[in-house]
N, C-alpha and C. Protein backbone atom coordinates (compact mmCIF):
# COMPACT_ATOMS: atom_id res chain seq x y z
N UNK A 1 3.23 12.62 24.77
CA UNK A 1 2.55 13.91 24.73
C UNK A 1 1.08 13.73 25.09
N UNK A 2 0.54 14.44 25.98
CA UNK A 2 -0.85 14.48 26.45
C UNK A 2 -1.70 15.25 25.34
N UNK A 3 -2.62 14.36 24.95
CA UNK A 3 -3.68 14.92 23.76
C UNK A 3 -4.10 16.46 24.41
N UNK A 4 -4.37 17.65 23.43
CA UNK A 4 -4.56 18.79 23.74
C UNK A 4 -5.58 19.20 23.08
N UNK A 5 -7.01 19.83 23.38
CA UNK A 5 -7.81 20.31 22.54
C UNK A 5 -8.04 21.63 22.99
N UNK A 6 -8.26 23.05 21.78
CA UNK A 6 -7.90 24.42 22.03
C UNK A 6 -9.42 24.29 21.51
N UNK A 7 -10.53 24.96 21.95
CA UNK A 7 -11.72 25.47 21.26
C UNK A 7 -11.80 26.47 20.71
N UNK A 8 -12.50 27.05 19.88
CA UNK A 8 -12.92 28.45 19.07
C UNK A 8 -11.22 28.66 18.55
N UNK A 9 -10.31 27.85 18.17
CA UNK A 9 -8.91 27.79 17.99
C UNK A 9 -8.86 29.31 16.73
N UNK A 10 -9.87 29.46 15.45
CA UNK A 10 -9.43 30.53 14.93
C UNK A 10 -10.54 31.60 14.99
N UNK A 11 -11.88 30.92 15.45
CA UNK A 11 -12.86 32.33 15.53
C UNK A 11 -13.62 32.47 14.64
N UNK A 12 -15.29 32.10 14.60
CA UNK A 12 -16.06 32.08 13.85
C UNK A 12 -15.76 32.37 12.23
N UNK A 13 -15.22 34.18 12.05
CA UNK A 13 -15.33 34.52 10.49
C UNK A 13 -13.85 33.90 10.02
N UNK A 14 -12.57 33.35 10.65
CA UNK A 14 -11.36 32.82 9.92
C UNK A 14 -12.27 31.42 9.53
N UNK A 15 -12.95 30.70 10.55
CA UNK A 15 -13.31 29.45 10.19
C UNK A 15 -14.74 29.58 8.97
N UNK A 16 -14.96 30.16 8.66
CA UNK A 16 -16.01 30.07 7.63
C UNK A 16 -15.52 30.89 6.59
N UNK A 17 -14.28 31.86 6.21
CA UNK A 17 -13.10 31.39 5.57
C UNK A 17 -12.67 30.60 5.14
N UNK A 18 -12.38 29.78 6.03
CA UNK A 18 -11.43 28.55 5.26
C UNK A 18 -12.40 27.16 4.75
N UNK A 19 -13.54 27.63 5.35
CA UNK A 19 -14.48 26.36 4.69
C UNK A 19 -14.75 27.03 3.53
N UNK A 20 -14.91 27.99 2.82
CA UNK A 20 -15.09 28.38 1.49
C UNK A 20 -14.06 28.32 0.73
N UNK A 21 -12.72 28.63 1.42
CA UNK A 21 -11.00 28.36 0.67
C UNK A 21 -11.27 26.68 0.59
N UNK A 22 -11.49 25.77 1.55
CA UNK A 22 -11.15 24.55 1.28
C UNK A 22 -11.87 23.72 0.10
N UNK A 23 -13.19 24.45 0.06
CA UNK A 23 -14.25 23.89 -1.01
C UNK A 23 -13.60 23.96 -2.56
N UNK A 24 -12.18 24.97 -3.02
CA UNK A 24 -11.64 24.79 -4.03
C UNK A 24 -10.80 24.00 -4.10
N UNK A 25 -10.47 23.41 -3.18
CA UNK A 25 -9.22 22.22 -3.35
C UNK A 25 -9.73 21.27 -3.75
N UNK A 26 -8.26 20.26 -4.51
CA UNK A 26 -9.10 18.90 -5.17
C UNK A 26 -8.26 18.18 -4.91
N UNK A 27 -9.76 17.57 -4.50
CA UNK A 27 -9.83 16.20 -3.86
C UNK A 27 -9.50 14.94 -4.58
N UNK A 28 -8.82 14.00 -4.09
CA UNK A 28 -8.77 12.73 -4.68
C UNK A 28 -9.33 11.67 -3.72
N UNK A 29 -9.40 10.48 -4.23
CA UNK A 29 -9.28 9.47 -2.72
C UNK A 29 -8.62 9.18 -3.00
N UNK A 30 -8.36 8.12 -1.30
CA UNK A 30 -7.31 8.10 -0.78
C UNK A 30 -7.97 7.20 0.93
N UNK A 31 -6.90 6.49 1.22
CA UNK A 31 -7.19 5.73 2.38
C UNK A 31 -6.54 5.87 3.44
N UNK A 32 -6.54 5.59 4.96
CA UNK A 32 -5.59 5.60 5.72
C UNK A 32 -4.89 4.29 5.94
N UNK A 33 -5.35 3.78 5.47
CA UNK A 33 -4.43 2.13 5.21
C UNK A 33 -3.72 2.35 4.06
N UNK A 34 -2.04 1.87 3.62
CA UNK A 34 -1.60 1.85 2.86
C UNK A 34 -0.68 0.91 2.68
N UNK A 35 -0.15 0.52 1.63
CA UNK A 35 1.01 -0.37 1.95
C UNK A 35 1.84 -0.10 0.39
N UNK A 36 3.36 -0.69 0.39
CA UNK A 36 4.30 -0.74 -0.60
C UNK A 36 4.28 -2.10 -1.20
N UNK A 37 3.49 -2.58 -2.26
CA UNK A 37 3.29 -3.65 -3.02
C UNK A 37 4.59 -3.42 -4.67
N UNK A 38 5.61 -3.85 -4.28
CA UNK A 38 6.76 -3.31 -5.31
C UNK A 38 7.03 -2.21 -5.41
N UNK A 39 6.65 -1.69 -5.90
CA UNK A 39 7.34 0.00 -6.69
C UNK A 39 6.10 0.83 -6.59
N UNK A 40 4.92 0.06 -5.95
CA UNK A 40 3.61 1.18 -6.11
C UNK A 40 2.65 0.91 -4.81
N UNK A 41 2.20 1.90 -4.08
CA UNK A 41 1.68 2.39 -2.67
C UNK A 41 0.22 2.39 -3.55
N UNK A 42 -0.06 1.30 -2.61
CA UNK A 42 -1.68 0.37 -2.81
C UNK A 42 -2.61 1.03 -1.47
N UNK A 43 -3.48 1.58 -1.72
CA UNK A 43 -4.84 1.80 -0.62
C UNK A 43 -5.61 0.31 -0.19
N UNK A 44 -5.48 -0.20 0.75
CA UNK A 44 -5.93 -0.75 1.22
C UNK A 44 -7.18 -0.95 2.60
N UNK A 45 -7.33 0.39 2.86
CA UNK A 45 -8.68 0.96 3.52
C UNK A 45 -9.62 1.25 3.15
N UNK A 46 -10.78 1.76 3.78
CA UNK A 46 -11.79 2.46 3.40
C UNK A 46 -11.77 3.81 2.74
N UNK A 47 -12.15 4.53 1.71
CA UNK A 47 -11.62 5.56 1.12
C UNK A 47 -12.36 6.57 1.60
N UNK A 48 -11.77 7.63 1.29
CA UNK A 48 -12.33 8.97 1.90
C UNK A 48 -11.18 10.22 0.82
N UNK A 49 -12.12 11.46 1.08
CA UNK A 49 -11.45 12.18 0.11
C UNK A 49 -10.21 13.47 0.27
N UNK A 50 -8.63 13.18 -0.07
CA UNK A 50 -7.96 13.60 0.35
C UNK A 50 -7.74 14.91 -0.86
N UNK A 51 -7.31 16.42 0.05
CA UNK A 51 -6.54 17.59 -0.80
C UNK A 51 -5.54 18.37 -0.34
N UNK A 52 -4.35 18.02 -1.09
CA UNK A 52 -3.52 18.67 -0.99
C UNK A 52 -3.79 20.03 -0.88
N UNK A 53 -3.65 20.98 -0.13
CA UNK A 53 -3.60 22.24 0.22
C UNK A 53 -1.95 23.20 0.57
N UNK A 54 -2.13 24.46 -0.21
CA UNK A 54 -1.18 25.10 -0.41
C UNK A 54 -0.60 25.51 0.74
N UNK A 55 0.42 25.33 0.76
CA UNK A 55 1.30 26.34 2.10
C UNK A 55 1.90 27.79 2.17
N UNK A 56 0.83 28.53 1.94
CA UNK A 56 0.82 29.82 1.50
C UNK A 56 0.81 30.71 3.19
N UNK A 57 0.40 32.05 2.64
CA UNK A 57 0.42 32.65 3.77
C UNK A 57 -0.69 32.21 5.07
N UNK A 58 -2.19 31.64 4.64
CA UNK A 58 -3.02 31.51 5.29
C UNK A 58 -2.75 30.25 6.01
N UNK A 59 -2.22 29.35 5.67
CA UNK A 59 -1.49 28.10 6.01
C UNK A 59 -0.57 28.33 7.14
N UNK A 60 0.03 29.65 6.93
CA UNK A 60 1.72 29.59 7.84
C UNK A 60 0.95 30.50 9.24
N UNK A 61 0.00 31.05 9.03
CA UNK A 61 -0.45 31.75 9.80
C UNK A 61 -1.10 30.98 10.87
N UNK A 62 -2.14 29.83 10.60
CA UNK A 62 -2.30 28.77 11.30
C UNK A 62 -1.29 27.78 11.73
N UNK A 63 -0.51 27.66 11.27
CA UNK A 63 0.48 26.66 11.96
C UNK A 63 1.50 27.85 13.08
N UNK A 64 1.34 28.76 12.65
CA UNK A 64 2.64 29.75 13.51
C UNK A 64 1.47 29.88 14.89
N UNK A 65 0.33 29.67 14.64
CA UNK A 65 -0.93 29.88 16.06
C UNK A 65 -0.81 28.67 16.61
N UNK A 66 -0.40 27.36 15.89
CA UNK A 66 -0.48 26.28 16.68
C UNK A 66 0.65 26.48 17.39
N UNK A 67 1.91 26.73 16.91
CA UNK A 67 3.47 26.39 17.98
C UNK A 67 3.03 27.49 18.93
N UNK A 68 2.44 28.35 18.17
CA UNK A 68 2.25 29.60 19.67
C UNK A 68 1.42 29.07 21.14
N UNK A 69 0.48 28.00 20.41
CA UNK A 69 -0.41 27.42 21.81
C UNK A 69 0.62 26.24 22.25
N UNK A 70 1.28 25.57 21.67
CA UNK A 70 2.19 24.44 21.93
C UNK A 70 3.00 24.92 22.99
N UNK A 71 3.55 26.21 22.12
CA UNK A 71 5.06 26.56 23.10
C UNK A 71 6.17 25.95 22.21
N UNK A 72 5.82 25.13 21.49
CA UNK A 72 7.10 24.88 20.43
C UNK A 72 7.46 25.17 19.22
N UNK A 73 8.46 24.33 18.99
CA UNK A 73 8.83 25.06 16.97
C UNK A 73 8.51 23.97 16.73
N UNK A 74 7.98 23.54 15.66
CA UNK A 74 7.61 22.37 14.42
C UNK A 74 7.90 22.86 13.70
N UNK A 75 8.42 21.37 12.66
CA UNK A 75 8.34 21.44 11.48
C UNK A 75 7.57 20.84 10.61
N UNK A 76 7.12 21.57 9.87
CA UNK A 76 6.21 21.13 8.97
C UNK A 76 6.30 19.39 8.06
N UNK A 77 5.85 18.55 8.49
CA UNK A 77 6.22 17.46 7.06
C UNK A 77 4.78 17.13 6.30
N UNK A 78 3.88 17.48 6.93
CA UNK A 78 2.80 17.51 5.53
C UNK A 78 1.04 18.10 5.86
N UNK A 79 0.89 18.61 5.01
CA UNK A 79 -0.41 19.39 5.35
C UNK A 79 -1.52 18.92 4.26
N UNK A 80 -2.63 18.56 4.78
CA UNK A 80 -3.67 18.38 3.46
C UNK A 80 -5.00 18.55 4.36
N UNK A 81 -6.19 17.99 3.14
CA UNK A 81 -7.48 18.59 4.14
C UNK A 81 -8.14 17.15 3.78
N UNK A 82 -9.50 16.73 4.90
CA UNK A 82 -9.71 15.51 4.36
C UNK A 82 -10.97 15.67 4.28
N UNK A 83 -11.91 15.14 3.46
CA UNK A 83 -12.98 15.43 3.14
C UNK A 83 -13.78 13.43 3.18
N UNK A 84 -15.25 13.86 4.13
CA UNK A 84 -15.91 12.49 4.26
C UNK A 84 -16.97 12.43 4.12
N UNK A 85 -17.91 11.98 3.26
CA UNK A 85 -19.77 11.78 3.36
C UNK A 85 -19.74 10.70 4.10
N UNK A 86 -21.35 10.58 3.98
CA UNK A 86 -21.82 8.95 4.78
C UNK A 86 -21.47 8.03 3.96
N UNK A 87 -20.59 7.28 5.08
CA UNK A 87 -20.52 5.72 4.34
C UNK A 87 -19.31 5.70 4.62
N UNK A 88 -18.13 7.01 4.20
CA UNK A 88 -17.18 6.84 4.24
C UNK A 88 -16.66 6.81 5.75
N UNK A 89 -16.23 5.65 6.44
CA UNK A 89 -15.62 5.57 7.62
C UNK A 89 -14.28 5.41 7.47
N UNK A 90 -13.25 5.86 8.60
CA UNK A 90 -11.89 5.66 8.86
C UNK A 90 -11.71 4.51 9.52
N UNK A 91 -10.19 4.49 9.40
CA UNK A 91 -10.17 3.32 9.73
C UNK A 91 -8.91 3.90 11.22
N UNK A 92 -8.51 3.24 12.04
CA UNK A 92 -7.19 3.18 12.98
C UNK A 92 -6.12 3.08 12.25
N UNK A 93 -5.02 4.18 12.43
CA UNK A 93 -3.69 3.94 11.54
C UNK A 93 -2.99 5.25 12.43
N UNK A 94 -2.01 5.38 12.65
CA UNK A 94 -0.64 6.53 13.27
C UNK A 94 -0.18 7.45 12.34
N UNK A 95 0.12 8.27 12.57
CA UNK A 95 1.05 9.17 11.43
C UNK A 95 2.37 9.13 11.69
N UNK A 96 2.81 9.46 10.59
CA UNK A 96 4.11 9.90 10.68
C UNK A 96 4.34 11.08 11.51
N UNK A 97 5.93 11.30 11.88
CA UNK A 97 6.29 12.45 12.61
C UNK A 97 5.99 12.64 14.31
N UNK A 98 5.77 13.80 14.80
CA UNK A 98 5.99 13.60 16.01
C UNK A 98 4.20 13.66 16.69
N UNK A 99 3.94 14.75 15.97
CA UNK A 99 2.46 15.20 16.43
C UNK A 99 1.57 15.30 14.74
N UNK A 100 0.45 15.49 15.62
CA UNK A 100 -0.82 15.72 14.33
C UNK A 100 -1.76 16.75 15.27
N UNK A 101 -1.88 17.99 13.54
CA UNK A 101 -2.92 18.98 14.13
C UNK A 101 -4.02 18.54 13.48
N UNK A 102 -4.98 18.41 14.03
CA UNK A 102 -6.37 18.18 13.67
C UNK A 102 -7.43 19.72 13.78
N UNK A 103 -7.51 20.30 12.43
CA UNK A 103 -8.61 21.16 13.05
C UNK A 103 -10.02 20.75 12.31
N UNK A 104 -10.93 21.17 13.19
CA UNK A 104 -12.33 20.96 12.41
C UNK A 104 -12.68 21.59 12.03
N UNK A 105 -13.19 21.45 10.14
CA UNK A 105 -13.11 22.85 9.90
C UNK A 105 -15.23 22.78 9.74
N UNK A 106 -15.96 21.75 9.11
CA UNK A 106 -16.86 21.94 8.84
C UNK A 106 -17.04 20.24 8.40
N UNK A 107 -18.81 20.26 9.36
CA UNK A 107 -19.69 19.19 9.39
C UNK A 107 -19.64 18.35 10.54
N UNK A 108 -20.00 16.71 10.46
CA UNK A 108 -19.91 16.23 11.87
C UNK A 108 -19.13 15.05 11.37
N UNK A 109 -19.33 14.40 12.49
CA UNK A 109 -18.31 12.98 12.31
C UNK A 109 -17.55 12.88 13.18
N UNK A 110 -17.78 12.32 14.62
CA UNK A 110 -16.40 12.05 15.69
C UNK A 110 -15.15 12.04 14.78
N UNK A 111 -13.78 11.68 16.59
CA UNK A 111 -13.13 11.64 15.88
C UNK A 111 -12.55 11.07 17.34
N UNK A 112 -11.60 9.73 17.23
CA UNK A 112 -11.29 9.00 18.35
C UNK A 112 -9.82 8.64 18.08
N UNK A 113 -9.38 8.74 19.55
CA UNK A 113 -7.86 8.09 19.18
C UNK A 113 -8.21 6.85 20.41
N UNK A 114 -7.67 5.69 19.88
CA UNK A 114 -7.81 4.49 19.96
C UNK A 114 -7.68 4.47 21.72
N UNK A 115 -8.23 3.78 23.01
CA UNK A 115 -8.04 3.75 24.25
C UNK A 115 -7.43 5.28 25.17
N UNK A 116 -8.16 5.94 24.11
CA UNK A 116 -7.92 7.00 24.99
C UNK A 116 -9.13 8.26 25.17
N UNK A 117 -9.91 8.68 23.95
CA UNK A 117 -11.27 9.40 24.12
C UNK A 117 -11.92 9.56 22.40
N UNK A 118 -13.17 9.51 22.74
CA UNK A 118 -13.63 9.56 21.19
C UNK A 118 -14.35 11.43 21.55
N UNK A 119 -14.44 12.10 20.62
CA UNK A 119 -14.06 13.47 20.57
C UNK A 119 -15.18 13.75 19.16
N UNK A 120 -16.26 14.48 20.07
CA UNK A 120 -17.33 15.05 18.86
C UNK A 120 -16.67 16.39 18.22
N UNK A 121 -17.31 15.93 16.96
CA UNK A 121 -16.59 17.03 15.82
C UNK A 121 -17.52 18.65 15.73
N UNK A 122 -16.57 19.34 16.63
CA UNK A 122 -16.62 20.63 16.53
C UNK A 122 -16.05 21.68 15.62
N UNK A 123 -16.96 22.47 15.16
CA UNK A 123 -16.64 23.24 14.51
C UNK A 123 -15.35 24.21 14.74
N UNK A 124 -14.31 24.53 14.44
CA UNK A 124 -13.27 25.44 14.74
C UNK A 124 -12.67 24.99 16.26
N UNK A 125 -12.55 23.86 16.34
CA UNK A 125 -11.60 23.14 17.24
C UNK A 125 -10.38 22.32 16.66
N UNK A 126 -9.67 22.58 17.45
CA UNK A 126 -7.90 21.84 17.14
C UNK A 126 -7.74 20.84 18.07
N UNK A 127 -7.59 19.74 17.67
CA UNK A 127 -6.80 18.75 18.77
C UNK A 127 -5.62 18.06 18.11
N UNK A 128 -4.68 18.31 19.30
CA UNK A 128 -3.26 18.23 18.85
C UNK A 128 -2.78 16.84 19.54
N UNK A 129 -2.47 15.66 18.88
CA UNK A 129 -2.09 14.51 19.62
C UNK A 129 -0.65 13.85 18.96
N UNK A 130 -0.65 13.15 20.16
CA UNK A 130 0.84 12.45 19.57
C UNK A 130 0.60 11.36 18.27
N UNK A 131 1.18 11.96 17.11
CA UNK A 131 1.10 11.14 15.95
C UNK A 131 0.85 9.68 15.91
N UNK A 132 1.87 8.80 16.67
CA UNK A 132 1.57 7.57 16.88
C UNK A 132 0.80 6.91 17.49
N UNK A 133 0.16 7.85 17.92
CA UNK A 133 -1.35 7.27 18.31
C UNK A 133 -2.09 6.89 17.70
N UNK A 134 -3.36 5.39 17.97
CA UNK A 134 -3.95 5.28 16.42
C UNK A 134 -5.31 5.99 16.71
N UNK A 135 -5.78 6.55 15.61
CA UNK A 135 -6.94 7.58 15.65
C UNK A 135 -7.62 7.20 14.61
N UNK A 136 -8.86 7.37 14.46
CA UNK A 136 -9.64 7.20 13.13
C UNK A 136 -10.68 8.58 12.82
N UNK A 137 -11.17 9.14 12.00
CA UNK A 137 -12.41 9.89 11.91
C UNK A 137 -13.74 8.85 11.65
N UNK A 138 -15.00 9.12 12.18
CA UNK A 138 -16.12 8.71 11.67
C UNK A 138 -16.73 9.65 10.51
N UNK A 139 -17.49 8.88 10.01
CA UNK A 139 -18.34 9.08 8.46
C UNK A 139 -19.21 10.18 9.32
N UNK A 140 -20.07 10.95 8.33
CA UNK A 140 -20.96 11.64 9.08
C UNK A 140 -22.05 10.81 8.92
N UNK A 141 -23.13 11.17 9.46
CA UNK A 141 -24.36 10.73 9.20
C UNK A 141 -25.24 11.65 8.28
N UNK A 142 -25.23 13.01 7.57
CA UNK A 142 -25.69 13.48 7.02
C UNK A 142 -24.57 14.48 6.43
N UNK A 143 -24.71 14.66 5.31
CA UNK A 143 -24.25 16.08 4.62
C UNK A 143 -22.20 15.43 4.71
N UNK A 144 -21.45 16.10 5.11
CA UNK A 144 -20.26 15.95 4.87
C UNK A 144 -19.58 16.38 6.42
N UNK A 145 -18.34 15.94 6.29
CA UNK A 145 -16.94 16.51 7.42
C UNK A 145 -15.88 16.62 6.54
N UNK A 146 -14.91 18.31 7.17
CA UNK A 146 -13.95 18.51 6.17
C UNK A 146 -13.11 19.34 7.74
N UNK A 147 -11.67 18.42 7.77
CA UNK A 147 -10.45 18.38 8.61
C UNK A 147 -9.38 19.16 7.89
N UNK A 148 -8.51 20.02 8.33
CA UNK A 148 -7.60 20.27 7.93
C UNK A 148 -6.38 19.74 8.89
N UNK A 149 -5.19 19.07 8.71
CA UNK A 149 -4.52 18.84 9.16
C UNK A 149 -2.95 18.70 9.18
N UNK A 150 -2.41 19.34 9.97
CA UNK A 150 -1.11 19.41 9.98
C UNK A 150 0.19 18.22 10.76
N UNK A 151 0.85 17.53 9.97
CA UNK A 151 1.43 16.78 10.70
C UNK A 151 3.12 17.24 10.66
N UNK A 152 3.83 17.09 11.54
CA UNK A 152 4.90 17.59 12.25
C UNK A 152 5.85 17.02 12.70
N UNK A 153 7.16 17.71 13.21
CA UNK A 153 8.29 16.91 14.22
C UNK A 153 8.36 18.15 14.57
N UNK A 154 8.86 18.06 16.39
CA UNK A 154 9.21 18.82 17.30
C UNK A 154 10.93 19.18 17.00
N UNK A 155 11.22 20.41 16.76
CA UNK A 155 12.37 20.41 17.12
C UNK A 155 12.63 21.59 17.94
């Protein structure tokens, strides 16, 4: 799948919306390195701060806009938002599933998928890439970055 980026993807007042919806979610950390050490899933990366986010109506409404720009049906296998200050850098790691929605919801911090383009962090932009690609976010340099993201299988 050819990486896809949609600009102004929901439109100034949805996106400053959802940066005030996302500011109530809670956060834990959490790494993009992980591994299965017996019976218990060990972080082994750099941490950064992960939130589960509800799959409510405002949720289904954005993902039903992504298959609409796709052209396809997905299915949903997991949605959360990721939250980063300075210091906190990503690391290279793939997702699960087929694709990953990346939207930006608020602050800075590139965002690169490995030999293919590093991608400044815009406000209310979506880039949609093939999951197994390895990608990382950068730390910001001031103040914070907060991603919402949807990961998927094509069917």
């Amino acid at each position: 799948m050819k990486t896809l980026v949609y600009k102004n993807f929901l439109g100034e007042e949805m996106n400053t919306f959802l940066k005030r919806f996302l500011y109530y979610i809670d956060y834990r950390v959490h790494s993009s390195l992980q591994t299965i050490k017996g019976d218990v899933l060990v972080d082994e990366g750099n941490d950064f701060l992960m939130g589960q986010v509800p799959f409510g109506p405002l949720m289904e409404f954005i993902f039903i806009k992504i298959q609409n720009r796709l052209n396809k049906k997905l299915k949903l296998i997991r949605l959360y938002t990721n939250l980063q200050y300075p210091g906190m850098e990503g690391e290279y790691h793939s997702d699960d599933g087929d694709i990953t929605c990346l939207y930006m919801v608020a602050g800075e911090g590139d965002f690169e998928i490995k030999n293919e383009k590093r991608f400044k962090f815009v406000e209310d932009n979506l880039i949609l890439f093939q999951a197994s690609k390895e990608h990382r976010g950068y730390a910001p340099k001031k103040k914070h970055r907060i991603s919402l993201v949807f990961k998927a299988k094509i069917i």
